[in-house]
C-alpha atoms as a PDB file:
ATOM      1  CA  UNK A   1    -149.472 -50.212 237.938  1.00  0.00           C
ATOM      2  CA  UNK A   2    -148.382 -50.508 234.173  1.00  0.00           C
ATOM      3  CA  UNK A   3    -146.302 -48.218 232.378  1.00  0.00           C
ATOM      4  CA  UNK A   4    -146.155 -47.616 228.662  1.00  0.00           C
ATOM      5  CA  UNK A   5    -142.863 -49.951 227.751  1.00  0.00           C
ATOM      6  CA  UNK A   6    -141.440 -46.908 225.843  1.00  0.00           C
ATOM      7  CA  UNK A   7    -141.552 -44.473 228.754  1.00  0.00           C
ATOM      8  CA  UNK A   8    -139.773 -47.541 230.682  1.00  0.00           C
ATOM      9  CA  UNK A   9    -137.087 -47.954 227.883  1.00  0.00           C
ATOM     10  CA  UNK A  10    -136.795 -44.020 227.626  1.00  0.00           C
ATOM     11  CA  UNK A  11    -135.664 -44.588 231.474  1.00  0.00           C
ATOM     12  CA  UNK A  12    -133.143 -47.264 230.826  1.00  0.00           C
ATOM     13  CA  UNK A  13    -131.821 -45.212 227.563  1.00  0.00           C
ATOM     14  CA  UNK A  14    -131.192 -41.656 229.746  1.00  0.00           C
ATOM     15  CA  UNK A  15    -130.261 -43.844 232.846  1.00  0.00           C
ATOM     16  CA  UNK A  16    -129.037 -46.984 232.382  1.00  0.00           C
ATOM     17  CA  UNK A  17    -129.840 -49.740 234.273  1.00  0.00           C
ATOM     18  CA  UNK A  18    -133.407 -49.395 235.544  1.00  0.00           C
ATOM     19  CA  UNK A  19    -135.380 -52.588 237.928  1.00  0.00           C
ATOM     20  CA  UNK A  20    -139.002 -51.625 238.522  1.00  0.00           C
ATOM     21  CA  UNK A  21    -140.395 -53.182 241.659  1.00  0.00           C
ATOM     22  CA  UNK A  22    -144.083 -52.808 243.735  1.00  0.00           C
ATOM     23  CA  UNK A  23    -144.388 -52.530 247.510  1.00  0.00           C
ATOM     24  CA  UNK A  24    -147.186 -51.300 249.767  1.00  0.00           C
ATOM     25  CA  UNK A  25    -149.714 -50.570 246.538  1.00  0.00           C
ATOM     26  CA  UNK A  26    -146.846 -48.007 244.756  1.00  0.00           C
ATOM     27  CA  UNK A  27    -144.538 -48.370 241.603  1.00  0.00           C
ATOM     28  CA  UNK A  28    -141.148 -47.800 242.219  1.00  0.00           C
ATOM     29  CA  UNK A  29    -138.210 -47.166 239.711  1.00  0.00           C
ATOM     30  CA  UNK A  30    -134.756 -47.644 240.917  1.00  0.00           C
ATOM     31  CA  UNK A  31    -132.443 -45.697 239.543  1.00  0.00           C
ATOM     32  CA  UNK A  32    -128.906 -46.372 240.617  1.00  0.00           C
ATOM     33  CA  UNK A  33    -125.880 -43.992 240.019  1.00  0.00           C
ATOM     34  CA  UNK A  34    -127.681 -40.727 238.579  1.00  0.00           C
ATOM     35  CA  UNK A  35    -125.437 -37.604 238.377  1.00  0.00           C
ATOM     36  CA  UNK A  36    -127.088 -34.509 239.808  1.00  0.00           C
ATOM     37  CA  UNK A  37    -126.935 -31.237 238.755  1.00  0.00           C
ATOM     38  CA  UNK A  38    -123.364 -29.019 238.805  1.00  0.00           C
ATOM     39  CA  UNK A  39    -122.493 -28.283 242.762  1.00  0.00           C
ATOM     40  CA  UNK A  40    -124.942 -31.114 244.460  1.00  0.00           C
ATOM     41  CA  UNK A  41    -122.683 -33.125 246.909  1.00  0.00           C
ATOM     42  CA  UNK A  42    -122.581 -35.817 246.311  1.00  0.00           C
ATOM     43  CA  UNK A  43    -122.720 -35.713 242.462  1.00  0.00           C
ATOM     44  CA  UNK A  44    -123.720 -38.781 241.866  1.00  0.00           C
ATOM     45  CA  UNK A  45    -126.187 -41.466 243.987  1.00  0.00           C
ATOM     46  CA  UNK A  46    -129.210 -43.974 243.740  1.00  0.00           C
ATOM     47  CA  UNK A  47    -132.907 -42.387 243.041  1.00  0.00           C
ATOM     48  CA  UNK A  48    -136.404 -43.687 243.426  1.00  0.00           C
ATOM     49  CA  UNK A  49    -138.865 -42.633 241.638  1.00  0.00           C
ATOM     50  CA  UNK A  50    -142.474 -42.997 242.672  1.00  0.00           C
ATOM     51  CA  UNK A  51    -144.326 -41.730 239.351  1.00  0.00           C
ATOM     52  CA  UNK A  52    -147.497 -42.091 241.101  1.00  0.00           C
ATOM     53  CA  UNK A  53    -149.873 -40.126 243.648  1.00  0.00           C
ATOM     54  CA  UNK A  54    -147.975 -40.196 247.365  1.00  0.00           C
ATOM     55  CA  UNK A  55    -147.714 -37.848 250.814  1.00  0.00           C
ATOM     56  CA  UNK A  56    -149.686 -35.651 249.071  1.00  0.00           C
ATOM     57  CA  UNK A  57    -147.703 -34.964 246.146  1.00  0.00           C
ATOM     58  CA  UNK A  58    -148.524 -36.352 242.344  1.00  0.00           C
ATOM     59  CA  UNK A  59    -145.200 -37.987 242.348  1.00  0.00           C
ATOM     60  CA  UNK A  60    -141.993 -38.484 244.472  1.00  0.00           C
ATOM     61  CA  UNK A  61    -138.381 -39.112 244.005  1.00  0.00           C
ATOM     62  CA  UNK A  62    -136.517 -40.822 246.929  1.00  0.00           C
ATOM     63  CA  UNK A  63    -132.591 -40.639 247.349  1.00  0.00           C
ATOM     64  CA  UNK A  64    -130.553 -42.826 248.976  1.00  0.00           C
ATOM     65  CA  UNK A  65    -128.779 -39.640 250.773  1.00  0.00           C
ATOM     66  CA  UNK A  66    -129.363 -36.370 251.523  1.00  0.00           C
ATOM     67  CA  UNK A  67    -127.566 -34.054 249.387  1.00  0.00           C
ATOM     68  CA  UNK A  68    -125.962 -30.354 249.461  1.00  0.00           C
ATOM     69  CA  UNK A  69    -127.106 -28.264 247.392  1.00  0.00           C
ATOM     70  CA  UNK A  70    -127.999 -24.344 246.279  1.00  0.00           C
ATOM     71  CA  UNK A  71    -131.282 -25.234 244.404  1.00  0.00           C
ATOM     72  CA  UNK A  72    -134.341 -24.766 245.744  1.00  0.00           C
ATOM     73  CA  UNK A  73    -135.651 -28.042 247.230  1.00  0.00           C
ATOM     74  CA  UNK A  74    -134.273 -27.636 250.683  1.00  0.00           C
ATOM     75  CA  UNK A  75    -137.483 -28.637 252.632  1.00  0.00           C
ATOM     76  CA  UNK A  76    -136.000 -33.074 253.296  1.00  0.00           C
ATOM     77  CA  UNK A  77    -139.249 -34.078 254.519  1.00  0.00           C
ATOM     78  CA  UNK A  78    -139.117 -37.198 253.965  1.00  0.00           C
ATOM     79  CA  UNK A  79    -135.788 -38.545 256.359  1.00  0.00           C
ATOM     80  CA  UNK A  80    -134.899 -42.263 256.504  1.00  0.00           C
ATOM     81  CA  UNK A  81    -138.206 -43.234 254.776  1.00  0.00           C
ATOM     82  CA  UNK A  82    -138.590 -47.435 254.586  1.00  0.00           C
ATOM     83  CA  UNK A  83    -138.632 -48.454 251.236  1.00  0.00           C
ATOM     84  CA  UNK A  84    -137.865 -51.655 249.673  1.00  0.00           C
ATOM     85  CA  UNK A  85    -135.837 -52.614 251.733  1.00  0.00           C
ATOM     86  CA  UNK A  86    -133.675 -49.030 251.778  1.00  0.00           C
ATOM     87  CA  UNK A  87    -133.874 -46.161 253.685  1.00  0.00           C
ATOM     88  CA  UNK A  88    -134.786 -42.926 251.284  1.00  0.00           C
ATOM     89  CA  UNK A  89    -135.079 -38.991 251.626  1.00  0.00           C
ATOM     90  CA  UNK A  90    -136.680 -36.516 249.611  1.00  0.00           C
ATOM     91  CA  UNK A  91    -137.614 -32.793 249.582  1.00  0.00           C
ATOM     92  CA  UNK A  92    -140.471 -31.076 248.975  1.00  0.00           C
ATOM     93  CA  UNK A  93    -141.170 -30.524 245.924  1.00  0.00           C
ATOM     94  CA  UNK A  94    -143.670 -30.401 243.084  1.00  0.00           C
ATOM     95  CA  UNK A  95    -143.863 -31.875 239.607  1.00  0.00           C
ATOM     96  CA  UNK A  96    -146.966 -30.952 237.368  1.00  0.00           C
ATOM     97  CA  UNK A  97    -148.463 -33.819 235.707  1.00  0.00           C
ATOM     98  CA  UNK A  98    -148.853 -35.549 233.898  1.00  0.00           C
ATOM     99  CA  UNK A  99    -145.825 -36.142 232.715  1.00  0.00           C
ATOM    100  CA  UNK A 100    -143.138 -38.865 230.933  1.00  0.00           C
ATOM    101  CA  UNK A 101    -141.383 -41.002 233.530  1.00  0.00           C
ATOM    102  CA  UNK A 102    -138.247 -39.249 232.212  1.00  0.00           C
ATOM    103  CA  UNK A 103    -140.049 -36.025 232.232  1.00  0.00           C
ATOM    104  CA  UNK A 104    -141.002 -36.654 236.191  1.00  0.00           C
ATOM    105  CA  UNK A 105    -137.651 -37.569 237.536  1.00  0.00           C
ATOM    106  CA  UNK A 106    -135.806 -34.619 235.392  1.00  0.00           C
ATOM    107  CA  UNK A 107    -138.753 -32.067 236.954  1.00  0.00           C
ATOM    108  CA  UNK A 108    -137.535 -33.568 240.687  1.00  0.00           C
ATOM    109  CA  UNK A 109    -134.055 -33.042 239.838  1.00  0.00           C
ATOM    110  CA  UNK A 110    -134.538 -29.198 239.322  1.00  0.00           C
ATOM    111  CA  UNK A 111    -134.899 -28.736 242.988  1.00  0.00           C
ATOM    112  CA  UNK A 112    -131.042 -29.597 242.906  1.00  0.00           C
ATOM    113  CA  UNK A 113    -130.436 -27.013 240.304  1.00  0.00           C
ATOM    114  CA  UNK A 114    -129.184 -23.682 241.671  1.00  0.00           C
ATOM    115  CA  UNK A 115    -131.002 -20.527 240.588  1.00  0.00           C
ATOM    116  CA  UNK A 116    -129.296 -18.598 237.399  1.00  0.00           C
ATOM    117  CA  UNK A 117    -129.123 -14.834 238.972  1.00  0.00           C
ATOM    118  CA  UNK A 118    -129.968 -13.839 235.254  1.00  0.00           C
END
């Protein structure tokens, strides 16, 4: 699937180096070394983002470990999943759409985020 060029630089701009690759009919942006929100251990690791329809969700976003955390994604349904070549884990969680690719990882990323008590 093609993806406007500027959504794609957008990626590289907010997180560096960025290598788009295909497998098993999906998109897949690999994302190496993104820092997670404050109090995620670890704080930083490698992402993949699947900006398109999967397991039932509009989008996905695969890391390379699980993580501790206080946010609110603590549902890893996805353990160990075979992806290019990797093994991947993600939570359950929801993004509207549609959205920027930047938008769509960023949205994933608040299931890291703990809860202000505000």
């Amino acid at each position: 699937m093609a993806f406007a060029p500027d959504e794609v630089a957008e990626l590289v701009q907010l997180f560096g180096h960025v290598r788009q690759a295909e497998e098993g009919g999906f998109t897949y942006f690999l994302l190496p070394d993104v820092s997670l929100p404050a109090g995620c251990a670890p704080a930083t690791l490698d992402v993949l983002l699947c900006p398109m329809a999967r397991d039932g969700y509009s989008s996905r976003l695969f890391l390379s470990q699980q993580v501790a955390h206080r946010g609110p994604g603590t549902n890893w349904n996805a353990v160990s999943v075979r992806i290019l070549e990797r093994n991947w884990f993600a939570v359950s969680w929801r993004v509207r759409a549609p959205l920027r690719l930047a938008q769509i990882v960023r949205g994933h990323l608040d299931a890291f985020r703990e809860k202000s008590h505000a």
